[in-house]
PDB file of N, CA and C in Angstrom:
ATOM      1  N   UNK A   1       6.659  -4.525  -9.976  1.00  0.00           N
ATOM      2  CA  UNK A   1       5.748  -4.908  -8.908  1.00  0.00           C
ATOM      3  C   UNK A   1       6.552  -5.154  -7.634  1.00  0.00           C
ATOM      4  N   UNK A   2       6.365  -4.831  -6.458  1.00  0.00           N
ATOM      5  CA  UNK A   2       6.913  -4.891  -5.252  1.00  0.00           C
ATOM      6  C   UNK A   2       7.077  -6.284  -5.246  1.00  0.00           C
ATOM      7  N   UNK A   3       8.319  -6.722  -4.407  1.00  0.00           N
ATOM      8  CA  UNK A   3       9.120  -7.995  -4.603  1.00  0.00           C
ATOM      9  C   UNK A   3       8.468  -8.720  -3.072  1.00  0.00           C
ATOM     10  N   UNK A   4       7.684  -8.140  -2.479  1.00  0.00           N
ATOM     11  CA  UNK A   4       6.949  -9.018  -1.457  1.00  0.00           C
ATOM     12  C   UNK A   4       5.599  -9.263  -1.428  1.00  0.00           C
ATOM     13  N   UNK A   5       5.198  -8.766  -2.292  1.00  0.00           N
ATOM     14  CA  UNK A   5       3.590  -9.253  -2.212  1.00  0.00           C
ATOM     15  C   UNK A   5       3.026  -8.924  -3.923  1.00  0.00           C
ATOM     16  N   UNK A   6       1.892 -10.048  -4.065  1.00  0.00           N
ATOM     17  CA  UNK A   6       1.333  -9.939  -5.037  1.00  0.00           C
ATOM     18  C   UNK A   6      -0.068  -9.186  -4.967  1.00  0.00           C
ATOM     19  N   UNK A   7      -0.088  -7.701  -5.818  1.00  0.00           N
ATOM     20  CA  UNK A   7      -1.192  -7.052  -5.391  1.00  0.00           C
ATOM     21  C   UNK A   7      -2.415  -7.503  -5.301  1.00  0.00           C
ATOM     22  N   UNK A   8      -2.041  -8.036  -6.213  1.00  0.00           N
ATOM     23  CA  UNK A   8      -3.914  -8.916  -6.987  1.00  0.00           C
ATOM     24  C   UNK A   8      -4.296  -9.536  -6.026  1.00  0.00           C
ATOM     25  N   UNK A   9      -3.480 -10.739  -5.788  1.00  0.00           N
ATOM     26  CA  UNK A   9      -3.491 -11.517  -4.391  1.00  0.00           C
ATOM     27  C   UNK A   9      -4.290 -11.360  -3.362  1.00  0.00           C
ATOM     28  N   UNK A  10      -3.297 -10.436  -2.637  1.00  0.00           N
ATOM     29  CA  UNK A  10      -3.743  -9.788  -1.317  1.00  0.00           C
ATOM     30  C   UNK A  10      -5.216  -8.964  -1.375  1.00  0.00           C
ATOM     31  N   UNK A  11      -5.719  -7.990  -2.383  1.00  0.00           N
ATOM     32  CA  UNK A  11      -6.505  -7.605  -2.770  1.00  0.00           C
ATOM     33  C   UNK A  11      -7.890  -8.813  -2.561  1.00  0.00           C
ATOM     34  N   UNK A  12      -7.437  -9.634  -3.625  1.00  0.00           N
ATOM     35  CA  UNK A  12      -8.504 -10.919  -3.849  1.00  0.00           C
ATOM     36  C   UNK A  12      -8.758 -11.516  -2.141  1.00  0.00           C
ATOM     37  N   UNK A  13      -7.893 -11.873  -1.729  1.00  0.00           N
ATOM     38  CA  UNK A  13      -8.171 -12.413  -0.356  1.00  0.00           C
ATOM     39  C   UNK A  13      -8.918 -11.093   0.485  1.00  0.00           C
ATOM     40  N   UNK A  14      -8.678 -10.303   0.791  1.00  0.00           N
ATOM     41  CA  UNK A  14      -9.424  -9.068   1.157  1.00  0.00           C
ATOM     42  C   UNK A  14     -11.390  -9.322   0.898  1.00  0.00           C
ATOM     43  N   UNK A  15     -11.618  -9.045  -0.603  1.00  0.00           N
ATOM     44  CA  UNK A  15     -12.682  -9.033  -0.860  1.00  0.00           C
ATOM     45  C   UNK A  15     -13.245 -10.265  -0.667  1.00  0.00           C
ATOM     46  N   UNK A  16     -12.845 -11.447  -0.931  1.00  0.00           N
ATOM     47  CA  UNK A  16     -13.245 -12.646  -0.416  1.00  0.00           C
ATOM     48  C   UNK A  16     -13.545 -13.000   1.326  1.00  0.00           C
ATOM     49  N   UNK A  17     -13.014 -12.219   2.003  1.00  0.00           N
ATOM     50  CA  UNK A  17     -13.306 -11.703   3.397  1.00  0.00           C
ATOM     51  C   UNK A  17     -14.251 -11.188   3.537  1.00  0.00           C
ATOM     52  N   UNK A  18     -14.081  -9.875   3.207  1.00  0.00           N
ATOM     53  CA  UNK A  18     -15.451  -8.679   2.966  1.00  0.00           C
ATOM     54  C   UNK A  18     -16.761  -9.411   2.593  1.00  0.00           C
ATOM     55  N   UNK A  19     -16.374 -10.201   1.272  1.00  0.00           N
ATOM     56  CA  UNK A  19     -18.034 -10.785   0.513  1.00  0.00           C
ATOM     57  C   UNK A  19     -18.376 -11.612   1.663  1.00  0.00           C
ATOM     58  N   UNK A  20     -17.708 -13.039   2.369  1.00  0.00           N
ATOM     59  CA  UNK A  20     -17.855 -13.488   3.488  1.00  0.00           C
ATOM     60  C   UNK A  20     -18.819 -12.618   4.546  1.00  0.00           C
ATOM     61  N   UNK A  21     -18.021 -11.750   5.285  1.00  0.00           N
ATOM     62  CA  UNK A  21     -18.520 -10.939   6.733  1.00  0.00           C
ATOM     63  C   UNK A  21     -20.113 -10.380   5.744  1.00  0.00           C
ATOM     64  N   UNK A  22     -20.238 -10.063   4.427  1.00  0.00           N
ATOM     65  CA  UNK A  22     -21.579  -8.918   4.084  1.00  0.00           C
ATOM     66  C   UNK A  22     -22.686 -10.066   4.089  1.00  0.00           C
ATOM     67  N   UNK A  23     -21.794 -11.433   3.613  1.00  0.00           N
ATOM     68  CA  UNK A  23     -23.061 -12.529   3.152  1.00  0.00           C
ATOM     69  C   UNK A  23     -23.389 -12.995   4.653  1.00  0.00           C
ATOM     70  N   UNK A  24     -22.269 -13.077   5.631  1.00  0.00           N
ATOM     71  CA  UNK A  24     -23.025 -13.472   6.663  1.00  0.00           C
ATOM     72  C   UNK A  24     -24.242 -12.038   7.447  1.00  0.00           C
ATOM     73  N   UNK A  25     -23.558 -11.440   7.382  1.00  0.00           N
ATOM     74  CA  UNK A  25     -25.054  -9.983   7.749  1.00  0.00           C
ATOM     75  C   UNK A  25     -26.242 -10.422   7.346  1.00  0.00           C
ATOM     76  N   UNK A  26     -25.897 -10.752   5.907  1.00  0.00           N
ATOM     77  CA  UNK A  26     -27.321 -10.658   4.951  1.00  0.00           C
ATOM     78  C   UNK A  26     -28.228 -12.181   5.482  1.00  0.00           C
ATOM     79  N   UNK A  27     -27.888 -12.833   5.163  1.00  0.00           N
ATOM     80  CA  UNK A  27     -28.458 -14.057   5.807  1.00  0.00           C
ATOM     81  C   UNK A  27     -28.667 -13.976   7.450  1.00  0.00           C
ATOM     82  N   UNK A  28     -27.357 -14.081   8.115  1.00  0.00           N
ATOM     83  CA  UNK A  28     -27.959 -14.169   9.742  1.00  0.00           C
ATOM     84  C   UNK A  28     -27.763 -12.680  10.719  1.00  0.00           C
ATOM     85  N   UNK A  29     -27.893 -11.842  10.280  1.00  0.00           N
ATOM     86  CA  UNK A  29     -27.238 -10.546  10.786  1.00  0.00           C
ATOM     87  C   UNK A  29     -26.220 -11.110  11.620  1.00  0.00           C
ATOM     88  N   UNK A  30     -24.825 -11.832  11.188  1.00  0.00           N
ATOM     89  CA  UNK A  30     -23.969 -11.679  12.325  1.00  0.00           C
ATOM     90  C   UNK A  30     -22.907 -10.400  12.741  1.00  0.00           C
ATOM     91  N   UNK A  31     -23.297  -9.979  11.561  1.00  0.00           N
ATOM     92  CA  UNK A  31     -22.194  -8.649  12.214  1.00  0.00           C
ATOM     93  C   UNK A  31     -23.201  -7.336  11.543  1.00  0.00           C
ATOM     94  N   UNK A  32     -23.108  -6.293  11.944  1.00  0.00           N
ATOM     95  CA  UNK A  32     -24.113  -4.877  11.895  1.00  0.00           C
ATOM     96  C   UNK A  32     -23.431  -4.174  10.716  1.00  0.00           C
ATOM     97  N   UNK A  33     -24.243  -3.635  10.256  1.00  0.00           N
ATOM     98  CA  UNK A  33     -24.196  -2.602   9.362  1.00  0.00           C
ATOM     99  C   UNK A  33     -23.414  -1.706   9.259  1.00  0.00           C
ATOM    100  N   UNK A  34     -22.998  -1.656  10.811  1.00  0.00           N
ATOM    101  CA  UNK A  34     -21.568  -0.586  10.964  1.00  0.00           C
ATOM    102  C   UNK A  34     -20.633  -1.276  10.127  1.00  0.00           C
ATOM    103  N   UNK A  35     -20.764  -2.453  11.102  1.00  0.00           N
ATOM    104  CA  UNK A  35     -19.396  -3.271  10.921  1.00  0.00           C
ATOM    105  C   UNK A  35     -18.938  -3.503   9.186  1.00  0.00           C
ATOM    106  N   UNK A  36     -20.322  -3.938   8.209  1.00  0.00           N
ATOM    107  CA  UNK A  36     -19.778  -3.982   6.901  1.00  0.00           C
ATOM    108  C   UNK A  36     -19.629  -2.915   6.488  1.00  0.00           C
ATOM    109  N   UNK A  37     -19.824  -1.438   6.777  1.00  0.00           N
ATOM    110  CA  UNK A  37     -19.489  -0.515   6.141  1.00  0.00           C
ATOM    111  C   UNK A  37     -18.189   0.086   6.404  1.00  0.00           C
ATOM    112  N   UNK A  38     -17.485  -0.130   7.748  1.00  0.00           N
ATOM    113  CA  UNK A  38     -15.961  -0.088   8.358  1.00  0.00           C
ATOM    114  C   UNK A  38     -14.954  -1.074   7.506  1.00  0.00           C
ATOM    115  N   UNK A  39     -15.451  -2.224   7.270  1.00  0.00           N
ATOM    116  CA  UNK A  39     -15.225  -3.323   6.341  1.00  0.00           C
ATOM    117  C   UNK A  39     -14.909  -2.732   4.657  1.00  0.00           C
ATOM    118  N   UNK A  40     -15.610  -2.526   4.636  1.00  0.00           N
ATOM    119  CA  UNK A  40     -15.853  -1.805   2.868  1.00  0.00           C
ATOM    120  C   UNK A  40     -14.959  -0.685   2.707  1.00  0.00           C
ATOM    121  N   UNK A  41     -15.009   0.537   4.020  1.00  0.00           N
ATOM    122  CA  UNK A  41     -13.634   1.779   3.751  1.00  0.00           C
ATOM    123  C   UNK A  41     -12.726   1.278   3.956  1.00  0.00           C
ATOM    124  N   UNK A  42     -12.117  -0.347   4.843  1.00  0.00           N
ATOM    125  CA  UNK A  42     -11.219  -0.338   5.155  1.00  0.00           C
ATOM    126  C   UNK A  42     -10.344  -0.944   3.980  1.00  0.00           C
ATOM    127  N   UNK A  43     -11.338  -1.707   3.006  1.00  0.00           N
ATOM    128  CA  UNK A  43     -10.612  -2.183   2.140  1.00  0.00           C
ATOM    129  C   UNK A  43     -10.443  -0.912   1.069  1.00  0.00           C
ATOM    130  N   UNK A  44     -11.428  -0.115   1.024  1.00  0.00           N
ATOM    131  CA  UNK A  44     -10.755   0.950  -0.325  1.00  0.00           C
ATOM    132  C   UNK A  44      -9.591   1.771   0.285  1.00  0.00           C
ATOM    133  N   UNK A  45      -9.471   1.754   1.464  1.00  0.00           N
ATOM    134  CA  UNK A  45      -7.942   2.330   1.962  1.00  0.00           C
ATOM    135  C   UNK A  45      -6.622   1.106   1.731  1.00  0.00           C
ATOM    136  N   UNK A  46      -7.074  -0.193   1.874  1.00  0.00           N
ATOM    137  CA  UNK A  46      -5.995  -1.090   1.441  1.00  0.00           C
ATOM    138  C   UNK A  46      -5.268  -0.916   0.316  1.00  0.00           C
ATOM    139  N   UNK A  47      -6.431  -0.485  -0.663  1.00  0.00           N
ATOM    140  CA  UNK A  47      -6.213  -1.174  -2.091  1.00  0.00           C
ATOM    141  C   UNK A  47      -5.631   0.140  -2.419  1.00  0.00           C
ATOM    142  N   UNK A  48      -6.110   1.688  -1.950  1.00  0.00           N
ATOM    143  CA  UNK A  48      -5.306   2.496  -2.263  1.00  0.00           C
ATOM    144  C   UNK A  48      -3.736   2.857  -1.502  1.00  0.00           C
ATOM    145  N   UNK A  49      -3.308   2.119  -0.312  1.00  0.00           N
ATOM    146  CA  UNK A  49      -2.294   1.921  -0.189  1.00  0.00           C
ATOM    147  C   UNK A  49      -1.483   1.425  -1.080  1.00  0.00           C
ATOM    148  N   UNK A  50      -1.774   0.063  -1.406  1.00  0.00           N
ATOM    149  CA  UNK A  50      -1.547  -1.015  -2.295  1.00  0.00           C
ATOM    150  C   UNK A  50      -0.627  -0.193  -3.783  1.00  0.00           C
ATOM    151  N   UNK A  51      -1.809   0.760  -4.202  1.00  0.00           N
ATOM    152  CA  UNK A  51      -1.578   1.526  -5.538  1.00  0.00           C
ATOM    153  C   UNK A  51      -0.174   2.503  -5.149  1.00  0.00           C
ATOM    154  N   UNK A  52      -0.203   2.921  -3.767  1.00  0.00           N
ATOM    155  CA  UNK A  52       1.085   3.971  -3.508  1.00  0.00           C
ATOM    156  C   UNK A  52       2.033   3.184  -3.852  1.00  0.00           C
ATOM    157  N   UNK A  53       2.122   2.171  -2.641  1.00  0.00           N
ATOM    158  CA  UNK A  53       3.230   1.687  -2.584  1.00  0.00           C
ATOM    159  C   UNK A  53       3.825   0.975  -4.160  1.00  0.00           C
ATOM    160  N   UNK A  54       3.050   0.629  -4.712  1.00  0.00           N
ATOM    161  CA  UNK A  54       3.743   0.323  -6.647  1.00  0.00           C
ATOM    162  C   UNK A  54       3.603   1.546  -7.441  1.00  0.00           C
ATOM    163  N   UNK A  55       3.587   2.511  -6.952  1.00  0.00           N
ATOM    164  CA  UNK A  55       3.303   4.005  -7.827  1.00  0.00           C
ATOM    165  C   UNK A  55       5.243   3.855  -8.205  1.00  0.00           C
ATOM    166  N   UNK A  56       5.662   4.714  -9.340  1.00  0.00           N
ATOM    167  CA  UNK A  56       4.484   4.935 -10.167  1.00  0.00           C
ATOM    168  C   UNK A  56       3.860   3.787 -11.285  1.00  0.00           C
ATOM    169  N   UNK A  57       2.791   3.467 -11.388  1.00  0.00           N
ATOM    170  CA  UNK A  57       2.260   2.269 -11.959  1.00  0.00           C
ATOM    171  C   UNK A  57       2.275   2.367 -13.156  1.00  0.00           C
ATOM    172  N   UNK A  58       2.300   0.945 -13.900  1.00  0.00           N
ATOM    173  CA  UNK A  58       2.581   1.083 -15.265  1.00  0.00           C
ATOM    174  C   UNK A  58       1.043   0.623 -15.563  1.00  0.00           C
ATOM    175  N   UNK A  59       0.869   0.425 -17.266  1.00  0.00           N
ATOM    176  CA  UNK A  59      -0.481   0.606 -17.373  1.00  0.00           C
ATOM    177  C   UNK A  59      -0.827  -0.819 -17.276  1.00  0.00           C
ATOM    178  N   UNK A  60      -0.120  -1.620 -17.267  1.00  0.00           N
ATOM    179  CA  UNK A  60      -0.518  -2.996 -16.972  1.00  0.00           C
ATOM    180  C   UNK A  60      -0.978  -3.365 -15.231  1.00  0.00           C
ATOM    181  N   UNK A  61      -0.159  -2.771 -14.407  1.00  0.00           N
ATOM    182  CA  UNK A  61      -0.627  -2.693 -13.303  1.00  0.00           C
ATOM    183  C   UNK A  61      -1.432  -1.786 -12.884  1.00  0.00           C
ATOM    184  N   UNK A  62      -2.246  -1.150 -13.228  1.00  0.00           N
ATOM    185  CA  UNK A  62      -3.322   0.285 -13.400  1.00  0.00           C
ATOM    186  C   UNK A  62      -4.394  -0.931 -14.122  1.00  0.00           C
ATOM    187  N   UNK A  63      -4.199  -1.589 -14.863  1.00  0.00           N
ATOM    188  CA  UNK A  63      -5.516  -2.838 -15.675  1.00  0.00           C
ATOM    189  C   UNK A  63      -5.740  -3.857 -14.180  1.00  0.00           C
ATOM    190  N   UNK A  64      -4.311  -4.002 -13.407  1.00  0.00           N
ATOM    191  CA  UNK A  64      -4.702  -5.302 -12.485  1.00  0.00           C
ATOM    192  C   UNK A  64      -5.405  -4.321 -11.334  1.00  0.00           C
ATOM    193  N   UNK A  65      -5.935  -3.316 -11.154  1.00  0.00           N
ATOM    194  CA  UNK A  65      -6.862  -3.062 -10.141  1.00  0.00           C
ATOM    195  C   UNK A  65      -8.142  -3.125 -10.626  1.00  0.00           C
ATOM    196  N   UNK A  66      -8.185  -2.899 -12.071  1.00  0.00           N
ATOM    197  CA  UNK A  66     -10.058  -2.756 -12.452  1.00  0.00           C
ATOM    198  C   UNK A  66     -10.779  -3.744 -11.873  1.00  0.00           C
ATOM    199  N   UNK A  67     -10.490  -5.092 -12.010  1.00  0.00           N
ATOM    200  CA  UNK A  67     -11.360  -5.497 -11.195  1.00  0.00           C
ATOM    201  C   UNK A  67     -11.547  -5.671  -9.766  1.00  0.00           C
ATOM    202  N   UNK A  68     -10.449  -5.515  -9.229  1.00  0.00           N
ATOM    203  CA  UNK A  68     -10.934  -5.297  -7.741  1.00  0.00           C
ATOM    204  C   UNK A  68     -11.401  -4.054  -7.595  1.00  0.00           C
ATOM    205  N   UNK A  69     -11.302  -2.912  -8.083  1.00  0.00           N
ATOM    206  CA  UNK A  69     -12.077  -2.082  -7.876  1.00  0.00           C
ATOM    207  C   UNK A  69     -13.378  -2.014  -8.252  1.00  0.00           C
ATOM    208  N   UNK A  70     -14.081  -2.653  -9.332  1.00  0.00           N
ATOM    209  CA  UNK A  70     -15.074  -2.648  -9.625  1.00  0.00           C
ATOM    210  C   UNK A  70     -15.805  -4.183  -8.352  1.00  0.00           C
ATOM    211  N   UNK A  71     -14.959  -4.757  -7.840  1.00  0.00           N
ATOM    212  CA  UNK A  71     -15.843  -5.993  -6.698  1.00  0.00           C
ATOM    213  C   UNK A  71     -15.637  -4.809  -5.675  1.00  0.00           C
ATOM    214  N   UNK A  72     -15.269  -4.235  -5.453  1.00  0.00           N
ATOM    215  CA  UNK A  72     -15.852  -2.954  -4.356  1.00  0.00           C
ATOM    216  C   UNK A  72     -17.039  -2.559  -4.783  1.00  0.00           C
ATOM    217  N   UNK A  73     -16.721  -1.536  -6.096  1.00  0.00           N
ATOM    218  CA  UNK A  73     -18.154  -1.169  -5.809  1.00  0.00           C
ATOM    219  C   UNK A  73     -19.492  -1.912  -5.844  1.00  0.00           C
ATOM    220  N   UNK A  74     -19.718  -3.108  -6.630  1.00  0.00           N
ATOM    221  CA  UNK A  74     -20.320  -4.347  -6.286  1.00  0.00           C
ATOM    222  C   UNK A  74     -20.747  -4.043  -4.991  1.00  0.00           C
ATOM    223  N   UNK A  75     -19.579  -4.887  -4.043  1.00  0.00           N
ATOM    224  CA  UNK A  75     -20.200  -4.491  -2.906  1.00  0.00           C
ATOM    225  C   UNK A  75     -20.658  -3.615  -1.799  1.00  0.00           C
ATOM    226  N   UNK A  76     -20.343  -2.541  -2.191  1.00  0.00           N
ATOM    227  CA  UNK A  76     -20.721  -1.294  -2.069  1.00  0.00           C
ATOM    228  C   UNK A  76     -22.481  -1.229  -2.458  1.00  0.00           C
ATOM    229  N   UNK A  77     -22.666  -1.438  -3.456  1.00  0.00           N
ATOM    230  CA  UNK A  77     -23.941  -1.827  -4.022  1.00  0.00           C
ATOM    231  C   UNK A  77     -25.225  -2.698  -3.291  1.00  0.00           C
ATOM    232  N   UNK A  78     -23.926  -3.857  -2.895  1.00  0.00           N
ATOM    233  CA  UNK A  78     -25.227  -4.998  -1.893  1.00  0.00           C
ATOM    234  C   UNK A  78     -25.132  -4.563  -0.697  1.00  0.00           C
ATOM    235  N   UNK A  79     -23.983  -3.548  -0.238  1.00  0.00           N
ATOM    236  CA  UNK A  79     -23.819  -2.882   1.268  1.00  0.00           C
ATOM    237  C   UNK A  79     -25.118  -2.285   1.024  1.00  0.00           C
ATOM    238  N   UNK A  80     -25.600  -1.155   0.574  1.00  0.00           N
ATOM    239  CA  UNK A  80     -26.312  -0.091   0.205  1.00  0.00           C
ATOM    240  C   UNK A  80     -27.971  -0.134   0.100  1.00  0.00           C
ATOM    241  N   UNK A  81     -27.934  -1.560  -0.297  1.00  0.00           N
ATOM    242  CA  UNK A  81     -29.143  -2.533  -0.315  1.00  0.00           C
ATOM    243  C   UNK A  81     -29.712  -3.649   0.305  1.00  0.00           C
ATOM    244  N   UNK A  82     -28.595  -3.373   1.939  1.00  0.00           N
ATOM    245  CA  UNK A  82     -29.009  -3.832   2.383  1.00  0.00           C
ATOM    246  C   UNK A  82     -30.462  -3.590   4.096  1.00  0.00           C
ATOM    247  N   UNK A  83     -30.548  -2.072   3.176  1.00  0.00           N
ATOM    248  CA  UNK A  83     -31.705  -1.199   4.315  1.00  0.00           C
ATOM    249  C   UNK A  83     -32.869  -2.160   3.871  1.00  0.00           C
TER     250      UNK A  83
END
């Protein structure tokens, strides 16, 4: 695992951002629809940075993305629902 950052980590703080900025939309529209969907690619480009830079990954670190990848698509989901 890269000796400066913990993937999971950084990842987790990310989506905990993201869920933040979508829950405030959803309740008070403070930020637009653009904005959580710029939000949402910007993190699946993080997280696939994330995967380069520890490539090549072992299968234990290939297990520590499932769930942040699956709280994407989650929110991907409440993005999607929120017309």
């Amino acid at each position: 695992m890269h000796e400066l950052f913990e993937t999971g980590d950084i990842a987790k703080v990310m989506l905990e951002e993201l869920a933040e900025k979508l829950w405030a939309y959803m309740q008070n529209n403070l930020i637009t629809k653009d904005e959580a969907s710029m939000e949402i690619e910007s993190l699946e480009k993080e997280i696939e940075t994330l995967k380069r830079l520890e490539s090549p990954l072992t299968q234990e670190e290939r297990i520590s993305y499932v769930p942040v990848e699956i709280a994407v698509r989650e929110l991907k989901k409440t993005y999607e629902n929120l017309s």
